[in-house]
Protein backbone atom coordinates (compact mmCIF):
# COMPACT_ATOMS: atom_id res chain seq x y z
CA UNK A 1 -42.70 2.76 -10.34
CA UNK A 2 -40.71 6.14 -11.39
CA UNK A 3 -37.34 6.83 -10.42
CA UNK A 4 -38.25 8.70 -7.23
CA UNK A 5 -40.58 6.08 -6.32
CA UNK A 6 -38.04 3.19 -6.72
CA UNK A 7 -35.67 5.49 -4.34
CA UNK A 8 -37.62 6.10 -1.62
CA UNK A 9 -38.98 2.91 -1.86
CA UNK A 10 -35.34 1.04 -1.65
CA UNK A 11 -33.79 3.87 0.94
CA UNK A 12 -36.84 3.35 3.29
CA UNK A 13 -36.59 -0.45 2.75
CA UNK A 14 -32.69 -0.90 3.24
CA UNK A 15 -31.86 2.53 5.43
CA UNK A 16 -28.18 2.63 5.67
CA UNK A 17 -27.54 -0.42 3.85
CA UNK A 18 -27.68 1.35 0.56
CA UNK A 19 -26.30 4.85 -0.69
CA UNK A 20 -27.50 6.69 -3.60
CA UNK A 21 -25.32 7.35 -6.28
CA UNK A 22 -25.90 10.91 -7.82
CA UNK A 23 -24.43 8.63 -11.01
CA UNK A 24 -27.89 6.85 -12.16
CA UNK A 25 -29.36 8.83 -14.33
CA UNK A 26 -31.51 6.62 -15.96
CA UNK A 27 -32.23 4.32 -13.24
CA UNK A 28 -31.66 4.44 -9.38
CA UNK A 29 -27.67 3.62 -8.53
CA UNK A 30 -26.77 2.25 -4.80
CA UNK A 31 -23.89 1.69 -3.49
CA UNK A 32 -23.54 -1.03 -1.06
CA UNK A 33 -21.27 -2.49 1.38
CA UNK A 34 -20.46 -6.46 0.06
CA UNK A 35 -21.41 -7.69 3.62
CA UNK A 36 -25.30 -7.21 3.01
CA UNK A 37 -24.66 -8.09 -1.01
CA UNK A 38 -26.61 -11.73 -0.77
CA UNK A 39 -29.03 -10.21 1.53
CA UNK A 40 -30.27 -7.09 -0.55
CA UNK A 41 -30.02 -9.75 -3.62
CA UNK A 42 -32.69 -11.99 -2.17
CA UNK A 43 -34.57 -9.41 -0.60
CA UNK A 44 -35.27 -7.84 -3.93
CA UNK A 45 -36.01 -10.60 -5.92
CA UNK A 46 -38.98 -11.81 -2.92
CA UNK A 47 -40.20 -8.10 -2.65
CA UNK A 48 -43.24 -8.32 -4.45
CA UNK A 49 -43.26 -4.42 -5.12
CA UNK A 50 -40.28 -5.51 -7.05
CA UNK A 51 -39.74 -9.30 -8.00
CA UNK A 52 -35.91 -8.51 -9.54
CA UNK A 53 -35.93 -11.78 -11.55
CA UNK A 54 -33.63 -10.57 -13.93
CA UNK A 55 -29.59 -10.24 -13.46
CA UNK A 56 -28.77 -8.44 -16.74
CA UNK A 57 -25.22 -8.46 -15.87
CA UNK A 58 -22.39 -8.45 -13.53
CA UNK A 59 -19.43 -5.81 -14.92
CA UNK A 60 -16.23 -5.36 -12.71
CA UNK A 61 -13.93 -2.81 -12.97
CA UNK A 62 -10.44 -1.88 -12.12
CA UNK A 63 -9.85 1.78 -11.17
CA UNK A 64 -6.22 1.80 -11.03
CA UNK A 65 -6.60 2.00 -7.08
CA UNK A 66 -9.74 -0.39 -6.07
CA UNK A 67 -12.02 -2.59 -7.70
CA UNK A 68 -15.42 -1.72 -8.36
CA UNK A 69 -18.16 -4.61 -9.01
CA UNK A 70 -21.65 -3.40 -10.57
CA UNK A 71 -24.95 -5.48 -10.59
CA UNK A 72 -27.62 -4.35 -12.91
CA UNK A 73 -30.62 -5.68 -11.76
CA UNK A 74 -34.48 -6.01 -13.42
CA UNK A 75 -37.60 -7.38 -12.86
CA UNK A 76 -39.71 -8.15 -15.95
CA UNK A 77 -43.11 -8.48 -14.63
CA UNK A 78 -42.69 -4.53 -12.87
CA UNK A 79 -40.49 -2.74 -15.37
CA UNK A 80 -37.90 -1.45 -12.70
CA UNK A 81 -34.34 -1.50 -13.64
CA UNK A 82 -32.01 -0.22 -10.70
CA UNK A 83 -27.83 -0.88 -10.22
CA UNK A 84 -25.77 -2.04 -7.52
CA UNK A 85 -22.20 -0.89 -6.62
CA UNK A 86 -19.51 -2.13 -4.35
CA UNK A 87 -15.92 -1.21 -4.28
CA UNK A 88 -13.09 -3.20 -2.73
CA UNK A 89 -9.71 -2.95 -2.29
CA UNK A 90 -7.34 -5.07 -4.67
CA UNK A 91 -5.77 -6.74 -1.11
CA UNK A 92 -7.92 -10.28 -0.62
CA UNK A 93 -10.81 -8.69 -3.13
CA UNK A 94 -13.81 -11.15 -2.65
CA UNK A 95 -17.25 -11.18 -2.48
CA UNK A 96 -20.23 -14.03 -2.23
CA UNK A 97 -21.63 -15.35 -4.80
CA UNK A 98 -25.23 -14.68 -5.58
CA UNK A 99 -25.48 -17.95 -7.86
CA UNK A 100 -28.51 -19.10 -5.18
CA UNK A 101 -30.43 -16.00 -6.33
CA UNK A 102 -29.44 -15.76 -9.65
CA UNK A 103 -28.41 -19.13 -11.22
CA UNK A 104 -27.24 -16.71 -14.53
CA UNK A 105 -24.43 -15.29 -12.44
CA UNK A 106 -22.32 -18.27 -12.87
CA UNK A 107 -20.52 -17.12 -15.73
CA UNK A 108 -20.38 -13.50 -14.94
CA UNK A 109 -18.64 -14.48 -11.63
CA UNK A 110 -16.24 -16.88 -13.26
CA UNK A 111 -15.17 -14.23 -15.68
CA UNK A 112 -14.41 -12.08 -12.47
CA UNK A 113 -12.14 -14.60 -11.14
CA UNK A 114 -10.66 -15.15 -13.84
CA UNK A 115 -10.01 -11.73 -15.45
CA UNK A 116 -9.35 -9.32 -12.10
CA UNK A 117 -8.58 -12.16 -9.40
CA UNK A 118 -11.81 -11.52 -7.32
CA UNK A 119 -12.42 -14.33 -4.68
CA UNK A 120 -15.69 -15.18 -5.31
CA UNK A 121 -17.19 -16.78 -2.07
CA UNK A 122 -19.18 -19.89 -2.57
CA UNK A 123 -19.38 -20.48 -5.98
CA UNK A 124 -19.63 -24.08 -6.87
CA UNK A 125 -17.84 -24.37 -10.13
CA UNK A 126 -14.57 -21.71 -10.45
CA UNK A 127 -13.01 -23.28 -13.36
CA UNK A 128 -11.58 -21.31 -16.39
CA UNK A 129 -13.52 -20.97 -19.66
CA UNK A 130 -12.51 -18.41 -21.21
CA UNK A 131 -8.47 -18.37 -21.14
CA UNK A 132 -6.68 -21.52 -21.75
CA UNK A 133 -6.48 -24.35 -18.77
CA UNK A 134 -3.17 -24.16 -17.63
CA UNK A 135 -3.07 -20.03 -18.26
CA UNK A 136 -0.44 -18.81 -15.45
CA UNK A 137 0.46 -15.55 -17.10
CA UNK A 138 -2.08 -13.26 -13.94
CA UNK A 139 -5.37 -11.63 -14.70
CA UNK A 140 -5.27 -9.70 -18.05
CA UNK A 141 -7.74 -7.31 -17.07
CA UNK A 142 -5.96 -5.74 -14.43
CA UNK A 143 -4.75 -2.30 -15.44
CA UNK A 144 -0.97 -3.13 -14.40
CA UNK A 145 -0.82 -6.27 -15.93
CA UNK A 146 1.50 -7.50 -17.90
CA UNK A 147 3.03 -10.21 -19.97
CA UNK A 148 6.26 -11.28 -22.12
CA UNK A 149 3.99 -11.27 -25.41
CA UNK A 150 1.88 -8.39 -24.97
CA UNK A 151 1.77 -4.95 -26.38
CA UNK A 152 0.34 -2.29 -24.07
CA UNK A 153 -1.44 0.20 -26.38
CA UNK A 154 -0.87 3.75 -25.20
CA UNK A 155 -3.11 5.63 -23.07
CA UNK A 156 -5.67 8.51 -24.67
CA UNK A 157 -5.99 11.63 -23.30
């Protein structure tokens, strides 16, 4: 499938449920509401136009104002390659887990929690693993975090 064929196709499937991005350049770029997230998940990994059977990764992102969560998704067996957006305000930021479509998105939704403080709904096994145990110094990725040890580099312009 091209790039124009893998938009229409995903517009005409999902209507208003998706909004393209004029950001993908290389592959399609939707931005999505996180109330149809789980749906559009599963719906794209049964399609059988597309078969997504491939998470490549889950990246989240603090803008200084919101949080933004990507999902680059693949299928193998069709060579299509398309990414997800949604963006969320830092007040009660959560969003469900997609762990029953993609098992692989355990860790990448652990390292959300535990990095920017997303709330990730329905995840069976939010549990630390990659700062220490009893870590109580906030969510070092946040861009206004801080803490008595570190060393904010400055800012490039």
């Amino acid at each position: 499938m091209t790039f124009e064929e893998l938009t229409t196709y995903l517009t005409e499937k999902f209507g208003d449920k998706l909004e393209l991005l004029e950001t993908g350049k290389f592959e399609p770029f939707f931005l999505i509401k996180k109330e149809n997230l789980v749906e559009i998940c599963e719906a794209v990994k049964t399609d059988d136009k597309l078969l997504i059977d491939f998470l490549c990764n889950i990246g989240a992102i603090d803008t200084g104002e919101k949080f933004e969560i990507v999902y680059n998704l693949a299928s193998i067996k069709k060579n299509i390659r398309f990414d997800l957006k949604l963006v969320m305000e830092y007040e009660g930021a959560e969003v469900d887990s997609v762990q029953e479509v993609w098992p692989c998105s355990n860790w990448y939704e652990r390292e959300m929690w535990e990095l920017y403080g997303i709330n990730i709904k329905n995840h069976d096994n939010l549990t630390r693993f990659l700062l220490p145990d009893e870590w109580d110094q906030g969510h070092p990725m946040l861009k206004n975090w801080d803490a008595p040890d570190f060393k904010r580099m400055p800012e490039v312009e």
